[in-house]
N, C-alpha and C. Protein backbone atom coordinates (compact mmCIF):
# COMPACT_ATOMS: atom_id res chain seq x y z
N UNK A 1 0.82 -1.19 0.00
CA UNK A 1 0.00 0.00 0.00
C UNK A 1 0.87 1.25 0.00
N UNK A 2 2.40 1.36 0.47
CA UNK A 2 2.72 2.30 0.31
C UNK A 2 3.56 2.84 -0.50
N UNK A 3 3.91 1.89 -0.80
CA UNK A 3 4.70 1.52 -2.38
C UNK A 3 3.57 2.01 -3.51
N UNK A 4 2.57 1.97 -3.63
CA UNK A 4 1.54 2.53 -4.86
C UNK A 4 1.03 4.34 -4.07
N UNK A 5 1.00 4.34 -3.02
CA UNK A 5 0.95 5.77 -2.57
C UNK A 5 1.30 6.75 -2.79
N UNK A 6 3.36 6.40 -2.34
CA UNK A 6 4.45 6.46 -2.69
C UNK A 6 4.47 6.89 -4.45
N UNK A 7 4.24 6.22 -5.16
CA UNK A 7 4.17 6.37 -6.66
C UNK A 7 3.14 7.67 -6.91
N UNK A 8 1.93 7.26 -6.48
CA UNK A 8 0.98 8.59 -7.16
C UNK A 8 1.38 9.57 -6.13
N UNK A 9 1.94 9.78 -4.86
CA UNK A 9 2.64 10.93 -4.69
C UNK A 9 4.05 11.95 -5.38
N UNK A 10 4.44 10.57 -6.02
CA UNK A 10 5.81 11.33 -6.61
C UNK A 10 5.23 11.48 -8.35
N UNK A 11 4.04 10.96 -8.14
CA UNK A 11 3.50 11.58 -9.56
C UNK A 11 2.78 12.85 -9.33
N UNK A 12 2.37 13.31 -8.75
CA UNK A 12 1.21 14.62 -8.43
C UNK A 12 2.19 15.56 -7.23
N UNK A 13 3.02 15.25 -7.20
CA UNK A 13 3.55 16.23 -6.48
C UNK A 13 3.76 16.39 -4.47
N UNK A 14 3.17 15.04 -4.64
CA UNK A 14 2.80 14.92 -2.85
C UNK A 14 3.95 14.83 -2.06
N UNK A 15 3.53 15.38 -0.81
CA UNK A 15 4.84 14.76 0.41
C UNK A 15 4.15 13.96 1.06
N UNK A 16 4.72 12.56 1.05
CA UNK A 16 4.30 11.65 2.05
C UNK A 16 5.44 11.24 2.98
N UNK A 17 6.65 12.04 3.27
CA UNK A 17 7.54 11.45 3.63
C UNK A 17 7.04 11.15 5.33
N UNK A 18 7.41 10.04 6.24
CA UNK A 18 7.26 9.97 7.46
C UNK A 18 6.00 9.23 7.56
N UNK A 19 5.66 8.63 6.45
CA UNK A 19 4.12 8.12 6.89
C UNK A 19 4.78 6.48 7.54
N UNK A 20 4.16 5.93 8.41
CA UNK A 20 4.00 4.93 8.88
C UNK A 20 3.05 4.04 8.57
N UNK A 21 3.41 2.61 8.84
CA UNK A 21 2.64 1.52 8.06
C UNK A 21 2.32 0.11 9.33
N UNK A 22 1.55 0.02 10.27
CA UNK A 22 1.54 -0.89 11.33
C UNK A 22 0.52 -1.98 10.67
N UNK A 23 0.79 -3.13 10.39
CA UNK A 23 -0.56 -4.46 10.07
C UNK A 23 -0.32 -5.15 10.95
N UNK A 24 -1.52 -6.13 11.24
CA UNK A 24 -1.48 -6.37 12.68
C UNK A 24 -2.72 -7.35 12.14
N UNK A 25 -2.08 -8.71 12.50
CA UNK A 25 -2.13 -10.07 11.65
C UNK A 25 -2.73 -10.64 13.16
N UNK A 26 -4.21 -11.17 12.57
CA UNK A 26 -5.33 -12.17 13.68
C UNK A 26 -5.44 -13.27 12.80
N UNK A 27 -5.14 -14.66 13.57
CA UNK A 27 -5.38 -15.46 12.87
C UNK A 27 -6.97 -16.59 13.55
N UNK A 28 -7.24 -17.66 12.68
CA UNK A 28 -8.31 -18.09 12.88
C UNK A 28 -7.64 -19.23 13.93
N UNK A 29 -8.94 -19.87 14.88
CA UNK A 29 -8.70 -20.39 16.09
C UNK A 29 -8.74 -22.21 15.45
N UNK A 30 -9.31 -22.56 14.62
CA UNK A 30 -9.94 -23.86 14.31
C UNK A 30 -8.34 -24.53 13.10
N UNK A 31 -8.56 -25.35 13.25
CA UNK A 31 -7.70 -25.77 12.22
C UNK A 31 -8.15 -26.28 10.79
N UNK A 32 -7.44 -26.37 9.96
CA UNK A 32 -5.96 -25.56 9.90
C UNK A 32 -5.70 -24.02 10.22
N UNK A 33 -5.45 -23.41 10.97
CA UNK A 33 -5.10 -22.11 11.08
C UNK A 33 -4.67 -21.70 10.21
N UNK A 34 -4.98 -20.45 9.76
CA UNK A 34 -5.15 -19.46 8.69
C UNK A 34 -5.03 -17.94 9.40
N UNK A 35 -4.81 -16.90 8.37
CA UNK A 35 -5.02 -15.72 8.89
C UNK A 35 -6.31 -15.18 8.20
N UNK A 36 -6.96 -14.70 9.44
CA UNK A 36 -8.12 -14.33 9.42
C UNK A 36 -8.44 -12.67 9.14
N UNK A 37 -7.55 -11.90 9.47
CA UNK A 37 -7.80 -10.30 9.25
C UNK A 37 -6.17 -9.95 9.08
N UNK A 38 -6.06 -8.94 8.50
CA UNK A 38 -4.30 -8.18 8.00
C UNK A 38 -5.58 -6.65 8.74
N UNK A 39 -5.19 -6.13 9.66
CA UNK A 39 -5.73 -4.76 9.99
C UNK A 39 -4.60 -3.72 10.15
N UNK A 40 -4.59 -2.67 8.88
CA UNK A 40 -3.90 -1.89 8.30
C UNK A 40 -4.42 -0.34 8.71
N UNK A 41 -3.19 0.26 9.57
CA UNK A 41 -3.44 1.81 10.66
C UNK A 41 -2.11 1.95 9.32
N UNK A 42 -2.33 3.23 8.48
CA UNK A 42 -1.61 3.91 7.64
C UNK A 42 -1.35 5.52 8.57
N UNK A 43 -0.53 5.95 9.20
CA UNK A 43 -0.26 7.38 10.14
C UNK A 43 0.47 7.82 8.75
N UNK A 44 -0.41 9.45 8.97
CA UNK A 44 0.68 10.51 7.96
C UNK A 44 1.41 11.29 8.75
N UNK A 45 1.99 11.97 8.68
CA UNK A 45 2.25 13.00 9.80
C UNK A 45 2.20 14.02 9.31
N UNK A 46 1.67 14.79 10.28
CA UNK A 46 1.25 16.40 9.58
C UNK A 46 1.99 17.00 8.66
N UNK A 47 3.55 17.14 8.65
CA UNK A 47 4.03 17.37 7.08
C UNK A 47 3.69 16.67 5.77
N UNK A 48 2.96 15.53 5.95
CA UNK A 48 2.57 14.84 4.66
C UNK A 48 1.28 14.99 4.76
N UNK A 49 0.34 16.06 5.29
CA UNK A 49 -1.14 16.07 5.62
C UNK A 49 -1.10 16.75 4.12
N UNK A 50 -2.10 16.51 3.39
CA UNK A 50 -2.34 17.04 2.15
C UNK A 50 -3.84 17.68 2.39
N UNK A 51 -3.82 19.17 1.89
CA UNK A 51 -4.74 19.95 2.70
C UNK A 51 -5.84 19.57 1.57
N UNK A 52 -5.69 19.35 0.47
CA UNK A 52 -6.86 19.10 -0.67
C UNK A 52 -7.57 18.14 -0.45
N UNK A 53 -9.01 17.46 -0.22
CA UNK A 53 -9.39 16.58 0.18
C UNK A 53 -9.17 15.58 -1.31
N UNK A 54 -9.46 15.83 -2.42
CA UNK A 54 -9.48 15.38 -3.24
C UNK A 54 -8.05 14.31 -3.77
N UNK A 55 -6.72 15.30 -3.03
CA UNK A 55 -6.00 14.64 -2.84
C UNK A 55 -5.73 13.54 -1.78
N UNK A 56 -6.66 13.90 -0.74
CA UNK A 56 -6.20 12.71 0.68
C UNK A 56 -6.95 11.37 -0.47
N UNK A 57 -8.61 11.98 -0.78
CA UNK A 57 -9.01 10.47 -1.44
C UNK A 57 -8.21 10.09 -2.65
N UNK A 58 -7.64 10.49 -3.37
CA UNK A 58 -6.99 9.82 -4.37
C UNK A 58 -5.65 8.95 -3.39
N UNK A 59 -4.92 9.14 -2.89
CA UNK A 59 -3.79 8.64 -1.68
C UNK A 59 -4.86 7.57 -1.24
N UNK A 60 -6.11 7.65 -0.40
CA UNK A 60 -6.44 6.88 -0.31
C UNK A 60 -7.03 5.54 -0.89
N UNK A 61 -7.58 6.39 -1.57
CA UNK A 61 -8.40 4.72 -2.96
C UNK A 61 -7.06 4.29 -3.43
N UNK A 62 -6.00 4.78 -3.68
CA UNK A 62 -4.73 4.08 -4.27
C UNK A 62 -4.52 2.87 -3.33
N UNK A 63 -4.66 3.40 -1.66
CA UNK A 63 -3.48 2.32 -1.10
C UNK A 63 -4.95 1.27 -1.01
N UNK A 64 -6.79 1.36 -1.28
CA UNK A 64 -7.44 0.25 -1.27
C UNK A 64 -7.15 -0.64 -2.53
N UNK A 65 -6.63 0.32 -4.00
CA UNK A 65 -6.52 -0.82 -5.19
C UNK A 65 -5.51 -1.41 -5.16
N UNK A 66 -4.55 -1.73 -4.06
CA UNK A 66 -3.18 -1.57 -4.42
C UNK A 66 -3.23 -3.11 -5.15
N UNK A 67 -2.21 -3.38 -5.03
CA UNK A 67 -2.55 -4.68 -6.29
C UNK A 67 -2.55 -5.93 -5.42
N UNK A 68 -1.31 -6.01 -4.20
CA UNK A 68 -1.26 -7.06 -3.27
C UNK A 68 -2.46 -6.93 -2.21
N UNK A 69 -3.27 -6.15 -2.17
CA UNK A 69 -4.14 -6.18 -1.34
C UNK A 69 -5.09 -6.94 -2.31
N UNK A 70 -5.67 -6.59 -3.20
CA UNK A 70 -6.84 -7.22 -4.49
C UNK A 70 -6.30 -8.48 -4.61
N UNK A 71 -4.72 -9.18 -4.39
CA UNK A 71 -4.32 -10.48 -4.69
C UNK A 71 -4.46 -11.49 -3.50
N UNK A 72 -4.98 -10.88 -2.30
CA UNK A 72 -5.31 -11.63 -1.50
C UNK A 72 -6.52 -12.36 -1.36
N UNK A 73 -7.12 -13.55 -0.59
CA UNK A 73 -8.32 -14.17 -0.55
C UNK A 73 -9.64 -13.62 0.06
N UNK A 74 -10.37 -13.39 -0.53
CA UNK A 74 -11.71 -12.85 0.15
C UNK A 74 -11.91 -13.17 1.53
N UNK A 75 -11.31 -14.18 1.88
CA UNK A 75 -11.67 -14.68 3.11
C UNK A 75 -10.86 -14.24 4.25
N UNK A 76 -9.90 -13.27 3.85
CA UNK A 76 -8.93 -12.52 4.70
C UNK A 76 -9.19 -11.13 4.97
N UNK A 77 -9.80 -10.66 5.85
CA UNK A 77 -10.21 -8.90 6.02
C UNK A 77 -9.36 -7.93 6.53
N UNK A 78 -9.42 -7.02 5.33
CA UNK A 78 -8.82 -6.00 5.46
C UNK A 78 -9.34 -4.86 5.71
N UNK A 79 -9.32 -4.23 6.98
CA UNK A 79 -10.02 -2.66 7.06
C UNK A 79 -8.48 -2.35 7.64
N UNK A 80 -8.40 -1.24 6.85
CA UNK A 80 -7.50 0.08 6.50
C UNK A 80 -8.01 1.19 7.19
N UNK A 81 -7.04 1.91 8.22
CA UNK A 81 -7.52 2.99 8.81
C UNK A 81 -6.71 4.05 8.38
N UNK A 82 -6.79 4.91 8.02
CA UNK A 82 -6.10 6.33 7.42
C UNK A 82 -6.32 7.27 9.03
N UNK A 83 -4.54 7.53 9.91
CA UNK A 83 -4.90 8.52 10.73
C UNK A 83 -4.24 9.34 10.10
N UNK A 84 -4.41 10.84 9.45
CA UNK A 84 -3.92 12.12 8.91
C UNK A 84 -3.72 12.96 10.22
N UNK A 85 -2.57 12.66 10.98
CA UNK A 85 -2.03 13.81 11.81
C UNK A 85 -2.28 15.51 11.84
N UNK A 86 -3.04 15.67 12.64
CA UNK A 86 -3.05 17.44 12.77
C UNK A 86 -2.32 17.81 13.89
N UNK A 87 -1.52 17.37 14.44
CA UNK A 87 -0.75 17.85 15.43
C UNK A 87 0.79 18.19 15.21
């Protein structure tokens, strides 16, 4: 996700430098064990806060199409939290 971010920022002009990337891997209890959720906290930090909203959603829908996220199994959930630092 931040690797395709990364890209349409250095295409449009963005600063994303300092953003952070925490996933945080739950797996299922029954066997065979599997992973059950990848839950993805993306932090910008206020120098990479992009004041255009139009730009936060384009940054954002990028890091939902990213390609390794779409290559994963339906059966694995991903909610993505975008915190945009104002401090």
């Amino acid at each position: 996700m931040a690797t395709v971010m990364g890209i349409l920022a250095r295409r449009h002009g963005y600063a994303l430098e300092g953003t952070r990337v925490h996933v945080k891997k739950k797996m299922t209890a029954e066997k065979p064990r599997r992973i059950a959720e990848l839950a993805v906290e993306i932090t910008l930090p206020k120098s990479a806060t992009l004041s255009v909203a139009d730009a936060r959603a384009a940054v954002e829908r990028e890091a939902h199409e990213c390609p390794v996220r779409l290559s994963l199994l339906d059966a694995i959930c991903v909610p993505v939290r975008f915190d945009w630092q104002t401090d």
